[in-house]
N, C-alpha and C. Protein backbone atom coordinates (compact mmCIF):
# COMPACT_ATOMS: atom_id res chain seq x y z
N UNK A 1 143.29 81.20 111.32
CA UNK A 1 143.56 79.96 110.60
C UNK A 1 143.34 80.13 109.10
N UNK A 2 141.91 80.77 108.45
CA UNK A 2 141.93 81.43 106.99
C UNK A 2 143.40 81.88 106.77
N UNK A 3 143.77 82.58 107.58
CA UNK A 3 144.60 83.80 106.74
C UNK A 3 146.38 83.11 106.51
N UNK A 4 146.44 82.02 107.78
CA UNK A 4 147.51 81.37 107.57
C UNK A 4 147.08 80.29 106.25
N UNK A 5 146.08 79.89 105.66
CA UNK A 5 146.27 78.64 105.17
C UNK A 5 145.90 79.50 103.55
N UNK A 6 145.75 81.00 103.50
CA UNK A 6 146.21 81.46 102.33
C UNK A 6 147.38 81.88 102.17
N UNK A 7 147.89 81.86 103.13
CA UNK A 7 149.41 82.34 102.89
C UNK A 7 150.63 81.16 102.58
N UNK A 8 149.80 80.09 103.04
CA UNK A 8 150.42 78.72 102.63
C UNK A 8 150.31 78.50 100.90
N UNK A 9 149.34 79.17 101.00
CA UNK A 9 149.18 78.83 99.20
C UNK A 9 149.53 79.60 98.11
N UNK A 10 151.26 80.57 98.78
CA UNK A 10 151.73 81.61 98.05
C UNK A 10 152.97 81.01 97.98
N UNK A 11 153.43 80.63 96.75
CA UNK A 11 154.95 79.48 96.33
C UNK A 11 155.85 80.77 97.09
N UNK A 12 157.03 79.85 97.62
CA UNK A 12 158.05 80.55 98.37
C UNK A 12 158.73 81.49 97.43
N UNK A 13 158.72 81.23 96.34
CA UNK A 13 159.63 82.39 95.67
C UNK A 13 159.69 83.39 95.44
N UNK A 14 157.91 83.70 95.88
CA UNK A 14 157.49 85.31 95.53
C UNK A 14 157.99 86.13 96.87
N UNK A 15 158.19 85.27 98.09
CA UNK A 15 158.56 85.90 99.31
C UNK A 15 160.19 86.41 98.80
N UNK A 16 160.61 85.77 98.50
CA UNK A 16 162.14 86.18 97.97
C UNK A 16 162.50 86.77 97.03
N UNK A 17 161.58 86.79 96.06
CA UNK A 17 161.23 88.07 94.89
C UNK A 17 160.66 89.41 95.67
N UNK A 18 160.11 89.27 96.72
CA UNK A 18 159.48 90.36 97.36
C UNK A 18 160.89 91.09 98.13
N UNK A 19 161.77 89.88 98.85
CA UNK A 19 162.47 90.99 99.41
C UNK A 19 163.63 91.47 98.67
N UNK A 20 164.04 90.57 97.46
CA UNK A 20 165.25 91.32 96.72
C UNK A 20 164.40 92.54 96.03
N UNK A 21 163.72 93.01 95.62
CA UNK A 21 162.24 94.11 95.33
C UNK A 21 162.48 95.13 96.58
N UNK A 22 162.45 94.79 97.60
CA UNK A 22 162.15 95.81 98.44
C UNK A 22 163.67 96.21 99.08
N UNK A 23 164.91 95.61 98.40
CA UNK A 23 166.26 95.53 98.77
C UNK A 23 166.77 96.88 97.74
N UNK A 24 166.15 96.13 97.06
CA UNK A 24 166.75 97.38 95.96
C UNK A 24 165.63 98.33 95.52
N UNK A 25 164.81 98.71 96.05
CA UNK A 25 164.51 99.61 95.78
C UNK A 25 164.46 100.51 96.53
N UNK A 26 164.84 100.10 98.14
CA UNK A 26 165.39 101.45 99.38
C UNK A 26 167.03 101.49 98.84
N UNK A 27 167.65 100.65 98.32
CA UNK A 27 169.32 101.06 98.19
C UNK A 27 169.77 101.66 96.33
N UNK A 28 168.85 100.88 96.06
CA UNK A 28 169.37 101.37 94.54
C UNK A 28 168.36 102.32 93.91
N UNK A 29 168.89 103.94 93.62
CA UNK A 29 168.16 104.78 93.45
C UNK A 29 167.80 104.43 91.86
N UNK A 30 166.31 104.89 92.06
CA UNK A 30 165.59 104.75 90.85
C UNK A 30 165.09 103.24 90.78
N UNK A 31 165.62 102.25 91.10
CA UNK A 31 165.17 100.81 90.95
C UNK A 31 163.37 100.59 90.60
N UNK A 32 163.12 101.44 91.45
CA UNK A 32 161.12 101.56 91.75
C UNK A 32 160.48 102.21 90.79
N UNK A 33 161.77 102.85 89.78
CA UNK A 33 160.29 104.03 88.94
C UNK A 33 159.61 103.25 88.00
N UNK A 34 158.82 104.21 87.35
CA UNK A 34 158.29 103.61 86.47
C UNK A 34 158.90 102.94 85.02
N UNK A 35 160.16 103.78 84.84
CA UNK A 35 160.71 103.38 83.51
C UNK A 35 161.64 102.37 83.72
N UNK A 36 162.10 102.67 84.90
CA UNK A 36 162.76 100.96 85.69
C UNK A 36 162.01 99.77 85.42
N UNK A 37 160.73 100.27 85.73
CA UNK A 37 160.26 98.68 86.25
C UNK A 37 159.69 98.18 84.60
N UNK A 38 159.64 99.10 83.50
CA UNK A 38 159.27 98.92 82.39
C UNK A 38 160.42 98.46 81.53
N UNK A 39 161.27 98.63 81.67
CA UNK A 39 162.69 98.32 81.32
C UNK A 39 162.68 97.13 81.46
N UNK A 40 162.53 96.55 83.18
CA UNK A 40 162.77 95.33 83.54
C UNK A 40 162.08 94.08 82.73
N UNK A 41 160.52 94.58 82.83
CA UNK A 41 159.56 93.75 82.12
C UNK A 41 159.72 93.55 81.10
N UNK A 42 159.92 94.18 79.94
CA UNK A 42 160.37 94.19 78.83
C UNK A 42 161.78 93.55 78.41
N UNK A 43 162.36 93.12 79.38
CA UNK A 43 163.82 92.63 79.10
C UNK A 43 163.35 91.05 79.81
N UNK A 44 162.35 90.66 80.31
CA UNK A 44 161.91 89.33 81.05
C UNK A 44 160.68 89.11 80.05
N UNK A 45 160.21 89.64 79.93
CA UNK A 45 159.13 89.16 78.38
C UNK A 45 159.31 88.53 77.44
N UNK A 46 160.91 88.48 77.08
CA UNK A 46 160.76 86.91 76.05
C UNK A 46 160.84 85.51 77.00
N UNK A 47 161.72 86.12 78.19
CA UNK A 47 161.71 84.95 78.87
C UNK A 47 160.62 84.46 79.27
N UNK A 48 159.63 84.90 79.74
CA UNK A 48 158.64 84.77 80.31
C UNK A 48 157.62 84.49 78.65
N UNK A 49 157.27 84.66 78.00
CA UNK A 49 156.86 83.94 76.94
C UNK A 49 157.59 82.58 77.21
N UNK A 50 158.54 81.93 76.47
CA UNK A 50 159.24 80.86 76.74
C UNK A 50 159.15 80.26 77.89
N UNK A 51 158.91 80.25 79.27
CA UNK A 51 158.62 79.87 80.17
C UNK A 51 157.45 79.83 80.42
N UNK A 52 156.57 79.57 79.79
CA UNK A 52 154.62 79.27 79.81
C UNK A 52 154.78 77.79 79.06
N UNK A 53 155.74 78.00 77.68
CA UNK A 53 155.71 76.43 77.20
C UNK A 53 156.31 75.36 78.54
N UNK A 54 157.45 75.77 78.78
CA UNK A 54 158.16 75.03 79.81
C UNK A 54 157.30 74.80 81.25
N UNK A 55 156.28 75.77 81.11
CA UNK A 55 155.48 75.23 81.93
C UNK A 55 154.42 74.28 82.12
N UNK A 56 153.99 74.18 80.60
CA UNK A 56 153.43 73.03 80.37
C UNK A 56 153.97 71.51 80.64
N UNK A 57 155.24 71.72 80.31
CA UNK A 57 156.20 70.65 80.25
C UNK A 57 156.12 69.75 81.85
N UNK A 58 156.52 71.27 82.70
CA UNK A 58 156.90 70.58 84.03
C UNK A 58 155.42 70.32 85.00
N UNK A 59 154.37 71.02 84.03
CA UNK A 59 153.00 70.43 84.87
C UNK A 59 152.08 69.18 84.42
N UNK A 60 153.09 68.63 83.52
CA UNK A 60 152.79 67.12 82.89
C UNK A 60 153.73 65.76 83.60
N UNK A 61 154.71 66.50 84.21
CA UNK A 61 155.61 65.62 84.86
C UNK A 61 157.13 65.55 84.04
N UNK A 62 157.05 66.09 82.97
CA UNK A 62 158.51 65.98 81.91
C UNK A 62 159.16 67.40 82.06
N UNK A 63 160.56 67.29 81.23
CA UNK A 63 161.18 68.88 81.11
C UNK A 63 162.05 69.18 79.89
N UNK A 64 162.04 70.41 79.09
CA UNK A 64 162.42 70.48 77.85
C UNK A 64 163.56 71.73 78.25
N UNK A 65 164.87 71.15 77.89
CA UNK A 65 165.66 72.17 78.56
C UNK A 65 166.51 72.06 76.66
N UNK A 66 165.95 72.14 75.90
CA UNK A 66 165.83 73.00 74.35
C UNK A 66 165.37 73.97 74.36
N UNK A 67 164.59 74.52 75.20
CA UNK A 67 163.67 75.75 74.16
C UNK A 67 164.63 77.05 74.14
N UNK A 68 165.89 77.26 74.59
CA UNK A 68 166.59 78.16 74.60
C UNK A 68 167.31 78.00 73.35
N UNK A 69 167.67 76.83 72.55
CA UNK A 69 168.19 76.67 71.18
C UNK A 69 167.01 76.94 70.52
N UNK A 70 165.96 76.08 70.69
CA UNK A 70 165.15 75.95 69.58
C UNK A 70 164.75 77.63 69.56
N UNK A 71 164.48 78.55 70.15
CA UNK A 71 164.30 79.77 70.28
C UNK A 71 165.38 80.37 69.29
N UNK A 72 166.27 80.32 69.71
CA UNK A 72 167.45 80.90 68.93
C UNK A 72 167.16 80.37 67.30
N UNK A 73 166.46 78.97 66.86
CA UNK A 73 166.75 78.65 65.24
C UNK A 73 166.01 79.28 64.59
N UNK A 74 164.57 79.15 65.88
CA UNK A 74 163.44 80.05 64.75
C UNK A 74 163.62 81.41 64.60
N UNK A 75 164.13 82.21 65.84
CA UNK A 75 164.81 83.58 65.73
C UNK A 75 165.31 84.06 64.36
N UNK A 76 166.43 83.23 64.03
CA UNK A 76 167.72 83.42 62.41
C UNK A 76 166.71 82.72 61.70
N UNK A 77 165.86 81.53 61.37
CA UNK A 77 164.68 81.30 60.51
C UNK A 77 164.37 82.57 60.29
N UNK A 78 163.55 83.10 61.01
CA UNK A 78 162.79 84.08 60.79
C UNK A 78 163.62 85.45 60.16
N UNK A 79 164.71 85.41 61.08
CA UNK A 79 165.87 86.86 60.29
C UNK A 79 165.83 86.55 58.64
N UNK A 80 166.09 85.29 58.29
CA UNK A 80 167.20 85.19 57.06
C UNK A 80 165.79 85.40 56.53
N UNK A 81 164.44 84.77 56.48
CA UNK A 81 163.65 84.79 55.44
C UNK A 81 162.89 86.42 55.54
N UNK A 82 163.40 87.47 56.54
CA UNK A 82 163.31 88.83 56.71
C UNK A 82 163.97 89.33 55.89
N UNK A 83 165.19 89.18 56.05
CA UNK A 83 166.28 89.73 54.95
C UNK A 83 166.30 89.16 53.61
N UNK A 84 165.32 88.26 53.04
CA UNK A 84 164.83 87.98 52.10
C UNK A 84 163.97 88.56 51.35
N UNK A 85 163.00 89.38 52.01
CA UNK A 85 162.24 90.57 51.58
C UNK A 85 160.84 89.68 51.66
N UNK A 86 160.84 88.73 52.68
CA UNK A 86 158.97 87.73 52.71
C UNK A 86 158.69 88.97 53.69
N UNK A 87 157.34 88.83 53.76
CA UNK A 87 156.36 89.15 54.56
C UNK A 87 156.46 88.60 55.78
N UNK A 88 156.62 89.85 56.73
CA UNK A 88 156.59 89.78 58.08
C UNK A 88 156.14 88.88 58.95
N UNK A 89 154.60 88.69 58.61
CA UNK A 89 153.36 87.46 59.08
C UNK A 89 153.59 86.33 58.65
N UNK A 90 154.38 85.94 57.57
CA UNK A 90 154.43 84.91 57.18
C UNK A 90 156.11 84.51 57.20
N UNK A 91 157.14 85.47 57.41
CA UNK A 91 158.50 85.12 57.67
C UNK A 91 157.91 84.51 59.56
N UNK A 92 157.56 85.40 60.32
CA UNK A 92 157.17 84.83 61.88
C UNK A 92 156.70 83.53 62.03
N UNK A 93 155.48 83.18 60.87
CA UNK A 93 154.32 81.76 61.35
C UNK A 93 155.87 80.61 60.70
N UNK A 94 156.74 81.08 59.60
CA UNK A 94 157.95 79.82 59.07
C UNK A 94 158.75 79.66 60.72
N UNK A 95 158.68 80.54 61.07
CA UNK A 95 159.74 80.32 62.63
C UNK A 95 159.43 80.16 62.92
N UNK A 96 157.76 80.16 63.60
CA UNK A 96 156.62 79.51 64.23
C UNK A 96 156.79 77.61 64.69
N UNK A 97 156.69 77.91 63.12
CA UNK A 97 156.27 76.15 62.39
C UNK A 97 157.57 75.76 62.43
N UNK A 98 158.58 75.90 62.35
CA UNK A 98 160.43 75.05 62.93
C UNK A 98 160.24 74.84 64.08
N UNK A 99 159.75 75.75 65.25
CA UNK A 99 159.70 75.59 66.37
C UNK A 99 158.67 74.68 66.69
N UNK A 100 157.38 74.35 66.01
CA UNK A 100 156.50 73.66 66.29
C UNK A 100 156.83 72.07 65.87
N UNK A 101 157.28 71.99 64.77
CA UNK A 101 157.93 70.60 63.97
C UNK A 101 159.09 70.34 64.80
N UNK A 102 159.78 70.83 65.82
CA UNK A 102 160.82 70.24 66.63
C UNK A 102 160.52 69.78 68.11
N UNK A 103 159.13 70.90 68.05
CA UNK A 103 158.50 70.13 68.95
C UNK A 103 157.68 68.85 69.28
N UNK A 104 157.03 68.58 67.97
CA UNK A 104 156.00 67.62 67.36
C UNK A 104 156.91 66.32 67.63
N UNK A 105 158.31 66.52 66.90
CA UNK A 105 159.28 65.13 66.89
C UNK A 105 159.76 65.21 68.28
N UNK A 106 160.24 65.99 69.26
CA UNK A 106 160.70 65.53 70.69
C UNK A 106 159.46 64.97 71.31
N UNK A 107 158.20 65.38 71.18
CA UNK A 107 157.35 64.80 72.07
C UNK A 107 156.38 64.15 71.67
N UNK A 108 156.76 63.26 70.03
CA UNK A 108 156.18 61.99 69.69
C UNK A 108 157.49 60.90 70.49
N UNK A 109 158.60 61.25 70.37
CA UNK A 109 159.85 60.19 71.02
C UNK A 109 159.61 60.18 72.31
N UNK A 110 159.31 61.32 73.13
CA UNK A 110 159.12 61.25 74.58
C UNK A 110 158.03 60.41 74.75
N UNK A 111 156.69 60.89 74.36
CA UNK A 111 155.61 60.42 74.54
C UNK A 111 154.71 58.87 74.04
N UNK A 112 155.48 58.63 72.90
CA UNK A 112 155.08 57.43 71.83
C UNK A 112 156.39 56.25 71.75
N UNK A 113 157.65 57.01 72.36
CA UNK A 113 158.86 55.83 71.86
C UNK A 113 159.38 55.76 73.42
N UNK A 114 159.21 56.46 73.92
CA UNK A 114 159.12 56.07 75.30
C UNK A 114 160.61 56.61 75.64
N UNK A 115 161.38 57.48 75.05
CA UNK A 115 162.28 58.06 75.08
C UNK A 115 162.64 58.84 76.48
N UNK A 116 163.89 58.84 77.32
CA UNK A 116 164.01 59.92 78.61
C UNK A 116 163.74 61.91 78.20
N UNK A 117 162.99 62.35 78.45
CA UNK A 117 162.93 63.43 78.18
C UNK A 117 163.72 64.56 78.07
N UNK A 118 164.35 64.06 79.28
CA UNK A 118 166.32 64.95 79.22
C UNK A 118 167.11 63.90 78.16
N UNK A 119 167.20 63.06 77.75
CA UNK A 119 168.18 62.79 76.68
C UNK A 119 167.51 63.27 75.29
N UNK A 120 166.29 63.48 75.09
CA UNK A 120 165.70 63.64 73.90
C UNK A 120 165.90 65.24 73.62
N UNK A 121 165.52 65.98 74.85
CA UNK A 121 165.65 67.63 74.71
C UNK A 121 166.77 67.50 74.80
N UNK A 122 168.05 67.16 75.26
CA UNK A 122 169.58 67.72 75.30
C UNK A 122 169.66 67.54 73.67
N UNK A 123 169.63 66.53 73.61
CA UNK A 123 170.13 66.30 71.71
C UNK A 123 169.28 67.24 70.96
N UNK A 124 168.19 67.58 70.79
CA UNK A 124 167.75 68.42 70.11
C UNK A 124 168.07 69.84 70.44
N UNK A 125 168.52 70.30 71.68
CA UNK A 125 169.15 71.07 72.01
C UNK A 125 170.56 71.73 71.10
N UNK A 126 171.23 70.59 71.39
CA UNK A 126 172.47 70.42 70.54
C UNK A 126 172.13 71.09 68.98
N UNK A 127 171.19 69.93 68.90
CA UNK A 127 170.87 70.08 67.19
C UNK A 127 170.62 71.70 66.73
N UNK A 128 169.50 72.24 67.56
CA UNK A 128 168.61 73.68 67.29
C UNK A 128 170.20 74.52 67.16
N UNK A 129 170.66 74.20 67.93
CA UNK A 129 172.03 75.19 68.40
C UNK A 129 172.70 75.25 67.12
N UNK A 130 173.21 74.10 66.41
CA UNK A 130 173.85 73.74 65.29
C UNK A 130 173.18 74.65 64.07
N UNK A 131 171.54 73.95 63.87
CA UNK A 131 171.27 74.55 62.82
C UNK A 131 171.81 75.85 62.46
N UNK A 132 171.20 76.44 63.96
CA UNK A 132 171.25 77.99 63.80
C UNK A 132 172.47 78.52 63.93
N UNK A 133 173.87 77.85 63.90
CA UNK A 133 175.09 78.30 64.09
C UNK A 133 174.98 78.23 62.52
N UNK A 134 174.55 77.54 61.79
CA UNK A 134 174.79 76.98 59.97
C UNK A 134 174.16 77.41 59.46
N UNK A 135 173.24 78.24 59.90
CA UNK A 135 171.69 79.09 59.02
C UNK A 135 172.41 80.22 58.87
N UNK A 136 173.20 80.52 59.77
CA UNK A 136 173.68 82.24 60.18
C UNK A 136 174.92 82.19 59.81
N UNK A 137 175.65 81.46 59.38
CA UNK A 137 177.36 81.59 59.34
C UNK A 137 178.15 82.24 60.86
N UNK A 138 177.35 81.79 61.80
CA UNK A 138 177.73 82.75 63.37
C UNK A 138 177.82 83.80 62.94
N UNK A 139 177.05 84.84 62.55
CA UNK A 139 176.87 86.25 62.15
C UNK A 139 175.45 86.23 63.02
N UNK A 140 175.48 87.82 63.42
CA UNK A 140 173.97 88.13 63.65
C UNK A 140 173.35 88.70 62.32
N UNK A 141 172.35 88.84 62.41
CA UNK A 141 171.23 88.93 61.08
C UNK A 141 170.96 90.45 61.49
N UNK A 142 171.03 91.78 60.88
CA UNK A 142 170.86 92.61 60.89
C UNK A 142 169.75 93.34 59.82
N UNK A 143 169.47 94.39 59.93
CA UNK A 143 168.69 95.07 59.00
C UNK A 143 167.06 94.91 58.94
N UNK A 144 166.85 94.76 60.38
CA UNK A 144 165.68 94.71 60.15
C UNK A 144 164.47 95.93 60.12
N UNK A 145 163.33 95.88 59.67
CA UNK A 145 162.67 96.71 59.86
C UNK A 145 161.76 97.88 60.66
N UNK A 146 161.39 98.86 60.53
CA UNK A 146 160.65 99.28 62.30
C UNK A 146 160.02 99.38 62.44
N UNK A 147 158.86 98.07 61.29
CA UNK A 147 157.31 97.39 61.32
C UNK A 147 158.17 95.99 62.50
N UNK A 148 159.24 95.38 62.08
CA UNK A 148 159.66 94.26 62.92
C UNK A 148 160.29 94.80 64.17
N UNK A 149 160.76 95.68 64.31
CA UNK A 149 161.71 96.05 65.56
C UNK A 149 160.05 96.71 66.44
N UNK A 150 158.90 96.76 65.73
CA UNK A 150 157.87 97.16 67.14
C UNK A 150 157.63 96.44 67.37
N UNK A 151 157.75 95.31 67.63
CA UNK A 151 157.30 94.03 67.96
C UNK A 151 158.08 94.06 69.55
N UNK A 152 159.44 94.40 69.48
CA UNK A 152 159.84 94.29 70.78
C UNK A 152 160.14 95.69 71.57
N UNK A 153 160.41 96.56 70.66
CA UNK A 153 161.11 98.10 71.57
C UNK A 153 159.53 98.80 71.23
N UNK A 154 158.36 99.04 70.24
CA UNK A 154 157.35 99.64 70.11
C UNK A 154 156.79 99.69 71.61
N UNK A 155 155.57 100.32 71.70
CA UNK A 155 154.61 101.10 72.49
C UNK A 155 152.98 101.12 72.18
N UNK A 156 152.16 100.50 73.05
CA UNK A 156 150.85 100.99 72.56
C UNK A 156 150.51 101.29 74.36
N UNK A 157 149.81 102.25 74.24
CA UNK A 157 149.03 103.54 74.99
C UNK A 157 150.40 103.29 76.52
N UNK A 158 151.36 103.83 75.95
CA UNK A 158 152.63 103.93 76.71
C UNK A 158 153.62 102.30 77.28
N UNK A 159 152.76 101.18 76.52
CA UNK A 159 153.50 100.25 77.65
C UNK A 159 154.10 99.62 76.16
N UNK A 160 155.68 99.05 76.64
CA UNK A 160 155.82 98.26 75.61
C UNK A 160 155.57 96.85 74.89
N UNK A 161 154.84 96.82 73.78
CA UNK A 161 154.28 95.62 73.22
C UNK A 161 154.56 94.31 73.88
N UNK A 162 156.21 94.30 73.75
CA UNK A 162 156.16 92.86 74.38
C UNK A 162 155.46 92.68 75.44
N UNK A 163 155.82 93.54 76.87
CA UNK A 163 154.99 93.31 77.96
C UNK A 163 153.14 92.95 77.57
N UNK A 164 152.73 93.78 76.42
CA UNK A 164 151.58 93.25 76.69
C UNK A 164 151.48 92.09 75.78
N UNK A 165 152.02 91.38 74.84
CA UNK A 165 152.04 90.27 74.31
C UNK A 165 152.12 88.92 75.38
N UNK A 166 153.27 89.46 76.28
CA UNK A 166 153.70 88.14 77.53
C UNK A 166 152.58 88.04 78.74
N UNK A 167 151.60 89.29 78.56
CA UNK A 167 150.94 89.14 79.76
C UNK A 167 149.54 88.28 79.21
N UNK A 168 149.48 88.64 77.75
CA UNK A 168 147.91 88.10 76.96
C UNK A 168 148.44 86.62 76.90
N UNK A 169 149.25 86.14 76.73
CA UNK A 169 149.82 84.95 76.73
C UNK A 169 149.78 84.07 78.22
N UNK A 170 149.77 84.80 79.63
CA UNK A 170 150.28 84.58 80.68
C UNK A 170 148.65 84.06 81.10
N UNK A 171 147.55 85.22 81.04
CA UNK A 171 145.99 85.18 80.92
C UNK A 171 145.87 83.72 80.15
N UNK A 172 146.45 84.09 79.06
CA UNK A 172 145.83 82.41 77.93
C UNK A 172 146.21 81.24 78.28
N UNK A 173 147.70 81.09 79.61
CA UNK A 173 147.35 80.34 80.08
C UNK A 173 147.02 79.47 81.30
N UNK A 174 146.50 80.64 82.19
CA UNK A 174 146.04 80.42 82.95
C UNK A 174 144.68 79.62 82.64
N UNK A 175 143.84 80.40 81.75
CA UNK A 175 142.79 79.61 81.21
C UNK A 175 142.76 78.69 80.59
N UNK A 176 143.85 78.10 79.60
CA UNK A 176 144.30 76.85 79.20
C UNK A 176 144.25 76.09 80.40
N UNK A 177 145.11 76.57 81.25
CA UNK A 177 145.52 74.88 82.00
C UNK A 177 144.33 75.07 83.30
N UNK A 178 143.71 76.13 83.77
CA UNK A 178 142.30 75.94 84.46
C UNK A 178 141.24 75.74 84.39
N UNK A 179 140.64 76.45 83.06
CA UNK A 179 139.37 76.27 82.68
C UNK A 179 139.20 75.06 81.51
N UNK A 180 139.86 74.07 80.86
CA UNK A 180 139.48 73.43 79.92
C UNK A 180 140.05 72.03 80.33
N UNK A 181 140.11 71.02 79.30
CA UNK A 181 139.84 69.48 79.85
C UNK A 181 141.15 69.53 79.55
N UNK A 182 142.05 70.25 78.37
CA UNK A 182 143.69 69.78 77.98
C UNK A 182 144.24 70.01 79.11
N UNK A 183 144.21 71.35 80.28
CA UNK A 183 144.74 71.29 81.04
C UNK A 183 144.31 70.95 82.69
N UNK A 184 143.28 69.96 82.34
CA UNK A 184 143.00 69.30 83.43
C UNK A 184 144.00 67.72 83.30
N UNK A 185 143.83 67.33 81.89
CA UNK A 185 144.58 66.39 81.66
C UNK A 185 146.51 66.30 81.76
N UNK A 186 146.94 67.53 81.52
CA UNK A 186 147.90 68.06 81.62
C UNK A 186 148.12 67.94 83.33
N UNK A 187 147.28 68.20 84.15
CA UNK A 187 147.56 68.24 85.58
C UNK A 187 147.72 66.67 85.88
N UNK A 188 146.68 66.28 85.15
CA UNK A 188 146.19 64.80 85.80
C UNK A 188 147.71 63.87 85.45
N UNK A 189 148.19 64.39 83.66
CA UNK A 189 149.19 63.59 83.59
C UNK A 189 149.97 63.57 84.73
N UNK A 190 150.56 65.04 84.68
CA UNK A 190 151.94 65.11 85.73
C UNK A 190 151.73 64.46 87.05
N UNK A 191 150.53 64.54 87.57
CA UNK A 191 150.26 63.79 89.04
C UNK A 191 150.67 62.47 88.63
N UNK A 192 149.99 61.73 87.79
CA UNK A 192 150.23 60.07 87.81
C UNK A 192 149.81 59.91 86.42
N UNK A 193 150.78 59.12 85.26
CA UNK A 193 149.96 58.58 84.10
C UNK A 193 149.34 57.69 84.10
N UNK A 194 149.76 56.63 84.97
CA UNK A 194 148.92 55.58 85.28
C UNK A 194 147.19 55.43 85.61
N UNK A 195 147.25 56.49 86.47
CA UNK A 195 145.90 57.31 87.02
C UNK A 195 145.23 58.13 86.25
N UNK A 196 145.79 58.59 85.34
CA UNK A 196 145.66 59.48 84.18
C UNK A 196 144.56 58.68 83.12
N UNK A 197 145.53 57.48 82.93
CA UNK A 197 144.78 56.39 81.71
C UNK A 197 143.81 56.23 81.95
């Protein structure tokens, strides 16, 4: 009875991540190695960054189906004021802070104007998309540096950065939303606001 009622408490998707995993890695040679599976991670590491915010979202009870634009504005933010010749740390925290100020205004309207959360993220959606079609002239932003390009293809003690950026992030928030009161409140919202208050 233990062993069934931990196995109840394993979300179905990992069973189906387990067997497309074990599908391809008896049929598709190489799928299992090591530079495979480092490849993989590293190509799911921005996603998986981006999907920790969205997880906040959907464990409050709301859903932000922007962050794939807004991603993209601060991205060309951050290019154009690169190719400007700013500082690295401080071209990143300006893309930072677009992304944070678009967030601040969708979820004072969601949260304070009482706004639907899918009509508020679609339009800003729209919007992020726009900017960054008008920031960039629809050009990609090239020329960057290979202090900026280690950020995603670099290496420390063989693994690549991003992977360990998405996993210190993955840790931070587990402990965010387990160990502290924001993400007890965060739970409590999404269960009931009413109950919440």
């Amino acid at each position: 009875m233990k062993s069934k009622g931990i196995w109840n408490k394993v979300p179905g998707i990992l069973f189906g991540l387990a067997a497309v995993f074990a599908f391809f890695a008896v049929f598709a040679e190489g799928f299992a190695s090591m530079y495979n599976m480092q490849n993989l991670l590293k190509d799911c590491s921005l996603l998986i960054i981006v999907s920790l915010g969205m997880n906040l979202a959907i464990m409050s009870g709301k859903i932000n189906i922007s962050v794939g634009a807004v991603m993209s504005l601060c991205g060309v933010i951050t290019g154009i004021q690169l190719q400007r010749g700013m500082n690295i740390g401080i071209a990143i925290l300006i893309g930072l802070l677009a992304g944070l100020a678009l967030g601040l205004v969708c979820g004072y309207m969601i949260a304070y104007q009482n706004f639907s959360d899918w009509v508020v993220t679609y339009a800003f959606m729209g919007i992020a998309q726009g900017l960054a079609l008008v920031a960039s002239d629809g050009n990609t932003i090239p020329g960057f540096s290979n202090t900026f390009r280690f950020i995603a293809t670099g290496k420390i003690f063989g693994i690549y950065t991003m992977i360990i950026i998405a996993a210190l992030l993955c840790l931070l928030l587990v402990w965010l939303s387990t160990r502290t009161k924001f993400g007890y409140d965060v739970y409590s919202i999404g269960g009931s606001q009413q109950s919440a208050r």
